[in-house]
PDB file of N, CA and C in Angstrom:
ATOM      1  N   UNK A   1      14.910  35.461   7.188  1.00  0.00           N
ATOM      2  CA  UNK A   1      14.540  34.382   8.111  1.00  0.00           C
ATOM      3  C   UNK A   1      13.569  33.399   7.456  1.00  0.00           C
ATOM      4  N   UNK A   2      12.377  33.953   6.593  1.00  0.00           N
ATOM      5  CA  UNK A   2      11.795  33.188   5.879  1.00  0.00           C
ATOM      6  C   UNK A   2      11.648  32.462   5.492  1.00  0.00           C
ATOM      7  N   UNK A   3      13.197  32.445   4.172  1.00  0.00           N
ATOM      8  CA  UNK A   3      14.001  31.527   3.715  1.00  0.00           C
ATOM      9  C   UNK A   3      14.395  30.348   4.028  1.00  0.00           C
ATOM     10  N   UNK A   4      15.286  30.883   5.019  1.00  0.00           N
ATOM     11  CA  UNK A   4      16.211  29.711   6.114  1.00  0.00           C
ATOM     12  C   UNK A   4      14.979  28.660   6.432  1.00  0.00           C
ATOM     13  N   UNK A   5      13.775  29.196   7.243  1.00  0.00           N
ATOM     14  CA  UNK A   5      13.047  28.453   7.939  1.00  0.00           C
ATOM     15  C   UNK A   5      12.680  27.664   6.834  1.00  0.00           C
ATOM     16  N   UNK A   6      12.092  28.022   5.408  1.00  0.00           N
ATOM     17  CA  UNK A   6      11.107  26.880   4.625  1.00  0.00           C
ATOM     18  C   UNK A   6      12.439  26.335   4.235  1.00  0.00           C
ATOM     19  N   UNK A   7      13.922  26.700   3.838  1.00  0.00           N
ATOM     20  CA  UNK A   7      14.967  25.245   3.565  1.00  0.00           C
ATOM     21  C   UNK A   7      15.025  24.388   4.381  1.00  0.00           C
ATOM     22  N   UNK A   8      14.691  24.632   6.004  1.00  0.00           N
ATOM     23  CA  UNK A   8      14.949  23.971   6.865  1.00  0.00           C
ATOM     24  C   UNK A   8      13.765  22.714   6.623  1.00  0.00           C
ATOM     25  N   UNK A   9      12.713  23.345   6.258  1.00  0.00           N
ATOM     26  CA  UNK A   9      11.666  22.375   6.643  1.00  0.00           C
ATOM     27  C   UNK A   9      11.411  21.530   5.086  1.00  0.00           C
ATOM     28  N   UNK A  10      11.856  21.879   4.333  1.00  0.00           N
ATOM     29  CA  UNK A  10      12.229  20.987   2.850  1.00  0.00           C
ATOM     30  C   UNK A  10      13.095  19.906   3.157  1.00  0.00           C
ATOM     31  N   UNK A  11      14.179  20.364   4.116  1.00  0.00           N
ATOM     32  CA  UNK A  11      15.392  19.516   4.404  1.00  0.00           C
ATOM     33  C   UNK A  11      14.629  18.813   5.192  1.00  0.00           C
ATOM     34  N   UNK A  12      14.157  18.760   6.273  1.00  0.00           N
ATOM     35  CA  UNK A  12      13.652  17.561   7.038  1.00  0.00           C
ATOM     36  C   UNK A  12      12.684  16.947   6.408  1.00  0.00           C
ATOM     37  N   UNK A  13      11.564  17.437   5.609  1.00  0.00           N
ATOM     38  CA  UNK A  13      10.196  16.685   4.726  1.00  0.00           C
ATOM     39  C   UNK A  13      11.109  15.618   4.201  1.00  0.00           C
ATOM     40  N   UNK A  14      12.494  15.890   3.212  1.00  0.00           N
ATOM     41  CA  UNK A  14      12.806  14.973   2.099  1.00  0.00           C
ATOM     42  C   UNK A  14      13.762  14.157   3.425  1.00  0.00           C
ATOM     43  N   UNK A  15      14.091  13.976   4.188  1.00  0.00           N
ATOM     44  CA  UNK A  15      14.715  13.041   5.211  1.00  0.00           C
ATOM     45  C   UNK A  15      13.885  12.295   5.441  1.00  0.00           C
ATOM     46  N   UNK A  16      12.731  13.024   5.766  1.00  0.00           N
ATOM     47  CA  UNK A  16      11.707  11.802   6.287  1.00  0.00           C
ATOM     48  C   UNK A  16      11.203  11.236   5.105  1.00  0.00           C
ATOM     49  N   UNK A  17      11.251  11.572   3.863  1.00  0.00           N
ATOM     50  CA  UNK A  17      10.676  10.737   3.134  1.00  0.00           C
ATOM     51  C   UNK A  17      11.505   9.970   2.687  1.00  0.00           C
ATOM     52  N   UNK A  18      12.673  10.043   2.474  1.00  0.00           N
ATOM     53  CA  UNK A  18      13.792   9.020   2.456  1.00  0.00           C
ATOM     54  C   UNK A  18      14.119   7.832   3.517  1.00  0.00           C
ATOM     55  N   UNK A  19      13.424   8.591   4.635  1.00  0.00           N
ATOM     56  CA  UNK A  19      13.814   7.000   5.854  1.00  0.00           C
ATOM     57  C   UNK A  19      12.122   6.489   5.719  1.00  0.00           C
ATOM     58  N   UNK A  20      11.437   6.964   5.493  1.00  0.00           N
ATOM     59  CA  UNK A  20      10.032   6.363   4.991  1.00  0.00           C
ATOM     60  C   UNK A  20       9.989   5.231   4.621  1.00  0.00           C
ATOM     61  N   UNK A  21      10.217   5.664   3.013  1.00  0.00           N
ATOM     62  CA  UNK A  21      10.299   4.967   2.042  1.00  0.00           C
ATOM     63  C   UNK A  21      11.541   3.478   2.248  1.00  0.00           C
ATOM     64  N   UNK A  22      12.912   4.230   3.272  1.00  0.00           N
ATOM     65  CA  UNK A  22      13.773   2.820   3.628  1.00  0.00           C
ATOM     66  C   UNK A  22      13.069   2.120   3.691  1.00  0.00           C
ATOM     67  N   UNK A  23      13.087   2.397   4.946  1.00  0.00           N
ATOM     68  CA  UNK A  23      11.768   1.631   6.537  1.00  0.00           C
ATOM     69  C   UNK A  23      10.990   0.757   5.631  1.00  0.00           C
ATOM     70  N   UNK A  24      10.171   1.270   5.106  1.00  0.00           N
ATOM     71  CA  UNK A  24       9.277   0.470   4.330  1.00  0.00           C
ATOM     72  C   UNK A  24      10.015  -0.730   3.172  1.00  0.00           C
ATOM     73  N   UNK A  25      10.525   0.012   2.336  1.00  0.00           N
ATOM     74  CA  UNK A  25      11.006  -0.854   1.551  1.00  0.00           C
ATOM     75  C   UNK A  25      12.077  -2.034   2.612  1.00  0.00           C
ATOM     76  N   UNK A  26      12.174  -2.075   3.579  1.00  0.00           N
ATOM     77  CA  UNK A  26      13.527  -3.071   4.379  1.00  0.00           C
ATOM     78  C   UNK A  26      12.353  -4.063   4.566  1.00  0.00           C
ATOM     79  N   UNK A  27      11.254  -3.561   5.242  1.00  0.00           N
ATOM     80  CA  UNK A  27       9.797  -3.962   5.773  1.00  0.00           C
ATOM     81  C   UNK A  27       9.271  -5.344   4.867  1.00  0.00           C
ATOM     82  N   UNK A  28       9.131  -4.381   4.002  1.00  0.00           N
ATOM     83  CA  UNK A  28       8.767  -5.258   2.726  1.00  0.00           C
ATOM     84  C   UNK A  28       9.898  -6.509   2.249  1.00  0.00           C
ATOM     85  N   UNK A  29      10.999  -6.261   1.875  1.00  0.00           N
ATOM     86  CA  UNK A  29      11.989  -6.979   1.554  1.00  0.00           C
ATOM     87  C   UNK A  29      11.880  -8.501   2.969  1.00  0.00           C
ATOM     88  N   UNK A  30      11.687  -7.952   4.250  1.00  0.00           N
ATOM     89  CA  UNK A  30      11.771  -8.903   5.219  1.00  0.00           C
ATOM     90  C   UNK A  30      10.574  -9.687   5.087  1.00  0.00           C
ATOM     91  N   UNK A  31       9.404  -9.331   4.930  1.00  0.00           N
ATOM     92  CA  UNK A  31       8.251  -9.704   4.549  1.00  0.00           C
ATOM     93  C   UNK A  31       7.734 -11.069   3.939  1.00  0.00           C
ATOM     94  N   UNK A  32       8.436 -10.511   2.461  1.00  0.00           N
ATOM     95  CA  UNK A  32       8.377 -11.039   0.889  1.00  0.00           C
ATOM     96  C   UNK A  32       9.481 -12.278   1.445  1.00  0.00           C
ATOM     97  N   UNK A  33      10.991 -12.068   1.832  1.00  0.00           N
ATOM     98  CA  UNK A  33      11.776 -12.973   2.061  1.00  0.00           C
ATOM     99  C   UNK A  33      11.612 -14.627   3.017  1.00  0.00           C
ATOM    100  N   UNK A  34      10.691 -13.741   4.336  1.00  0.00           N
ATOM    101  CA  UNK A  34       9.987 -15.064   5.279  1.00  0.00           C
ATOM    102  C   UNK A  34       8.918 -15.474   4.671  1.00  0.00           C
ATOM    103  N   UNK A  35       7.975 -14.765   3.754  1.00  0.00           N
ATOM    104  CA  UNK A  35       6.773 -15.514   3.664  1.00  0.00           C
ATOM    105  C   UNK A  35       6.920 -15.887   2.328  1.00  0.00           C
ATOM    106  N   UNK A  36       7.176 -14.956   1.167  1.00  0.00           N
ATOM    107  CA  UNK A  36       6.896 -14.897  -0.012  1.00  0.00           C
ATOM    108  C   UNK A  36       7.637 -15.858  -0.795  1.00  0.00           C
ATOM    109  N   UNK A  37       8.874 -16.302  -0.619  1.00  0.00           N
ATOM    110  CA  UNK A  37       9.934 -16.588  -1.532  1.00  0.00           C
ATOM    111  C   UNK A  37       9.387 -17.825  -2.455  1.00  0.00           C
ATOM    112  N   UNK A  38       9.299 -18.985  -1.642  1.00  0.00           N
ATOM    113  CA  UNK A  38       8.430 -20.195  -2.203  1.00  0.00           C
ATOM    114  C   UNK A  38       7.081 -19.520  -3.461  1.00  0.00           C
ATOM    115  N   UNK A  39       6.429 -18.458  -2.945  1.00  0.00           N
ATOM    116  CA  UNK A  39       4.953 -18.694  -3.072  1.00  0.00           C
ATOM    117  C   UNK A  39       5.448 -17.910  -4.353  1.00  0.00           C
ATOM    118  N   UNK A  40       6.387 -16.833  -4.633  1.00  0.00           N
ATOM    119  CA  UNK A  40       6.896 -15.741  -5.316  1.00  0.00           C
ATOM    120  C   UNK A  40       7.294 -16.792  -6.552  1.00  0.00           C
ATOM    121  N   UNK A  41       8.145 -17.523  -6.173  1.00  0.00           N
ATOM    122  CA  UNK A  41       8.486 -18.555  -7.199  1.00  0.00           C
ATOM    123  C   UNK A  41       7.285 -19.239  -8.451  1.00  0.00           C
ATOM    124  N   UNK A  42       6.748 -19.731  -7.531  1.00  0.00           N
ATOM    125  CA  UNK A  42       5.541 -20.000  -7.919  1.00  0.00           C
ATOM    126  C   UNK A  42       4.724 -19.700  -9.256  1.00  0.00           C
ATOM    127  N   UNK A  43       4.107 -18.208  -8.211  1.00  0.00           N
ATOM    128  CA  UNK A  43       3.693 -17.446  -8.729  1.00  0.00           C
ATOM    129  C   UNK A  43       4.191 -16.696 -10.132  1.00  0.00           C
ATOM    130  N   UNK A  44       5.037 -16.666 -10.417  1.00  0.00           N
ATOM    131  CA  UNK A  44       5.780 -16.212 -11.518  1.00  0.00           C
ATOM    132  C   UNK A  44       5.918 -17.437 -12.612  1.00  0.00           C
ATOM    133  N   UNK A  45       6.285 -19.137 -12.128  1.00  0.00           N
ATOM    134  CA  UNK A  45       6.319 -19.459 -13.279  1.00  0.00           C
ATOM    135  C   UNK A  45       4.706 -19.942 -13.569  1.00  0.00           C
ATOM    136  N   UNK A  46       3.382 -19.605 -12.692  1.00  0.00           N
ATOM    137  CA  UNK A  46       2.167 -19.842 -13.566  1.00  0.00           C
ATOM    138  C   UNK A  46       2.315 -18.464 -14.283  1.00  0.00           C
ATOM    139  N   UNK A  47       2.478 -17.377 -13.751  1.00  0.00           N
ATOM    140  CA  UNK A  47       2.941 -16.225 -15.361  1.00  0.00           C
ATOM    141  C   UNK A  47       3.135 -16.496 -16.546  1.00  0.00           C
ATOM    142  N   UNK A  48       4.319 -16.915 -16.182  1.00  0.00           N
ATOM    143  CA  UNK A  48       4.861 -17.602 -17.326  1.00  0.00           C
ATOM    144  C   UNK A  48       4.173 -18.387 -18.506  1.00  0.00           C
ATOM    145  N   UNK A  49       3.728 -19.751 -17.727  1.00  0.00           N
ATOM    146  CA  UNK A  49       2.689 -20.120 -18.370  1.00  0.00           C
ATOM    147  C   UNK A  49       1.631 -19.736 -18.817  1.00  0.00           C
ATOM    148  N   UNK A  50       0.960 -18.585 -18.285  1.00  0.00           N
ATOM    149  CA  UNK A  50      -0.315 -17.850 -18.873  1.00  0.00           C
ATOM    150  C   UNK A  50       0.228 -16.589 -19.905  1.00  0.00           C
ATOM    151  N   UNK A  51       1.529 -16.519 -19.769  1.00  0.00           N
ATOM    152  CA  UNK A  51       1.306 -15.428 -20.540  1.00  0.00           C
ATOM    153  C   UNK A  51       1.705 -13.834 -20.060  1.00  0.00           C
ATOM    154  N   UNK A  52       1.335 -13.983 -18.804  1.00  0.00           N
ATOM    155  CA  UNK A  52       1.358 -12.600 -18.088  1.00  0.00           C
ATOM    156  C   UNK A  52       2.544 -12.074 -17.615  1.00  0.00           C
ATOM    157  N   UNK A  53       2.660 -10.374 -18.374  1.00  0.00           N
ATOM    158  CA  UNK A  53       4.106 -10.220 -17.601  1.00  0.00           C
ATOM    159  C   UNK A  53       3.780  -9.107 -15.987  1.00  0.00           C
ATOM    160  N   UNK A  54       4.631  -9.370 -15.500  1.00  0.00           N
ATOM    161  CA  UNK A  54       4.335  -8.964 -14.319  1.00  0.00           C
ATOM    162  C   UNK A  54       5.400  -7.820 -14.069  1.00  0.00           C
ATOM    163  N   UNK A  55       5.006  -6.067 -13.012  1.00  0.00           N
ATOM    164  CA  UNK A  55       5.485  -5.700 -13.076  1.00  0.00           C
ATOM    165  C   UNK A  55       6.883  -6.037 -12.202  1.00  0.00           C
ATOM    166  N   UNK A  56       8.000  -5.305 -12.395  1.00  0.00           N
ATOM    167  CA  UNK A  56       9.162  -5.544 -11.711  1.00  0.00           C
ATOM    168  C   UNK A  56       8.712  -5.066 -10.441  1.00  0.00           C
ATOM    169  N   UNK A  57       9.242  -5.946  -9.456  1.00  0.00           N
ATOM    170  CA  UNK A  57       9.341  -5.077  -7.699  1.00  0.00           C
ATOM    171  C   UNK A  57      10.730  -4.755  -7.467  1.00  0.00           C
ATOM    172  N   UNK A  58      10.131  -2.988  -7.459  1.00  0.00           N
ATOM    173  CA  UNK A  58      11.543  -2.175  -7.120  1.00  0.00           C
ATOM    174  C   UNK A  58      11.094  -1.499  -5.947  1.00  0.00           C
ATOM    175  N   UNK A  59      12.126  -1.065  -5.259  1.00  0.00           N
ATOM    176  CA  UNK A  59      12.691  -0.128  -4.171  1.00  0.00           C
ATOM    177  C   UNK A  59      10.934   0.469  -3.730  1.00  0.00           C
ATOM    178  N   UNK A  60      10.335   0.309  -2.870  1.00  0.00           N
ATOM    179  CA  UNK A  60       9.132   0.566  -2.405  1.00  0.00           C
ATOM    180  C   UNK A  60       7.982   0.815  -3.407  1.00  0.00           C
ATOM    181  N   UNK A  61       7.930  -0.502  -4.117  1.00  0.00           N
ATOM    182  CA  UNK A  61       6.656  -1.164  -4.637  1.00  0.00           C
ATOM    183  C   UNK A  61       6.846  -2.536  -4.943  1.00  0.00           C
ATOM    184  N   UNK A  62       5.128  -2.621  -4.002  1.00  0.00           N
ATOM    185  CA  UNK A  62       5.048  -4.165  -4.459  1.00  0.00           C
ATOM    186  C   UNK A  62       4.062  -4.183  -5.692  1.00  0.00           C
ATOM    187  N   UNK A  63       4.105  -5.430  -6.424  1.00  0.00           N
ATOM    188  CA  UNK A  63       3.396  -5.477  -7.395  1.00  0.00           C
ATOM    189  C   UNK A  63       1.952  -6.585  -7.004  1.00  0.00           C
ATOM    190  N   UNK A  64       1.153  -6.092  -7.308  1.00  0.00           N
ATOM    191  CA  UNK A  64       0.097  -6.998  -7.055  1.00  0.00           C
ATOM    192  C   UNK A  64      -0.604  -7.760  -8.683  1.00  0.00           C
ATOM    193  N   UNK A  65      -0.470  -8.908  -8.244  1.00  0.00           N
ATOM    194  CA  UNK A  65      -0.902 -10.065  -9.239  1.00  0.00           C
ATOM    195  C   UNK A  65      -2.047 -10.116  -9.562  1.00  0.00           C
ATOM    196  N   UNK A  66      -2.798 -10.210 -10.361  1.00  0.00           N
ATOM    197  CA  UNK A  66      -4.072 -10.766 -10.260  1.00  0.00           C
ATOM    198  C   UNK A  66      -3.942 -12.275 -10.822  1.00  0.00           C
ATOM    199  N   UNK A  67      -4.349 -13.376 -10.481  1.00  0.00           N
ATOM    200  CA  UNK A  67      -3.987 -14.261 -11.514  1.00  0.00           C
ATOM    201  C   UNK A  67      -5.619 -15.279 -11.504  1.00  0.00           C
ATOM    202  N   UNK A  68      -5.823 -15.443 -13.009  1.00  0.00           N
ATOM    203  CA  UNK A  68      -7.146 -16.127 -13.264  1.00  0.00           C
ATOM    204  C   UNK A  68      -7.009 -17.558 -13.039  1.00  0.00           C
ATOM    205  N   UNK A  69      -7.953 -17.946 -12.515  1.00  0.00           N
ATOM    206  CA  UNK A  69      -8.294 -18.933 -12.297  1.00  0.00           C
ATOM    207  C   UNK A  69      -8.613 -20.058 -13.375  1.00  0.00           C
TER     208      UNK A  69
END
């Protein structure tokens, strides 16, 4: 019975961390898309110009910029 019970509860932990992580990452994607897109643009070609590479934004992470003034 042991068994069964902790597969059971492995099986639901990694579900929920899979609709988590969706959820979030859809969250984000809607986010970045209404607010960010213009500013995202932007932001990347003063990168460019300075030099800085920036990390990639994948599947539930955002990357945070620092950019000097």
């Amino acid at each position: 019975m042991e068994k069964e019970v902790s597969n059971k509860v492995v099986v639901i932990l990694v579900v929920v961390a899979v609709l988590v992580s969706l959820i979030s990452t859809y969250l984000v994607t809607l986010y970045v898309g209404k607010v960010g897109t213009i500013n995202t643009v932007q932001i990347q070609e003063k990168n460019i110009e300075k030099n800085i590479i920036t990390p990639p934004q994948s599947a539930g992470y955002v990357g945070i910029n620092i950019i000097p003034k």
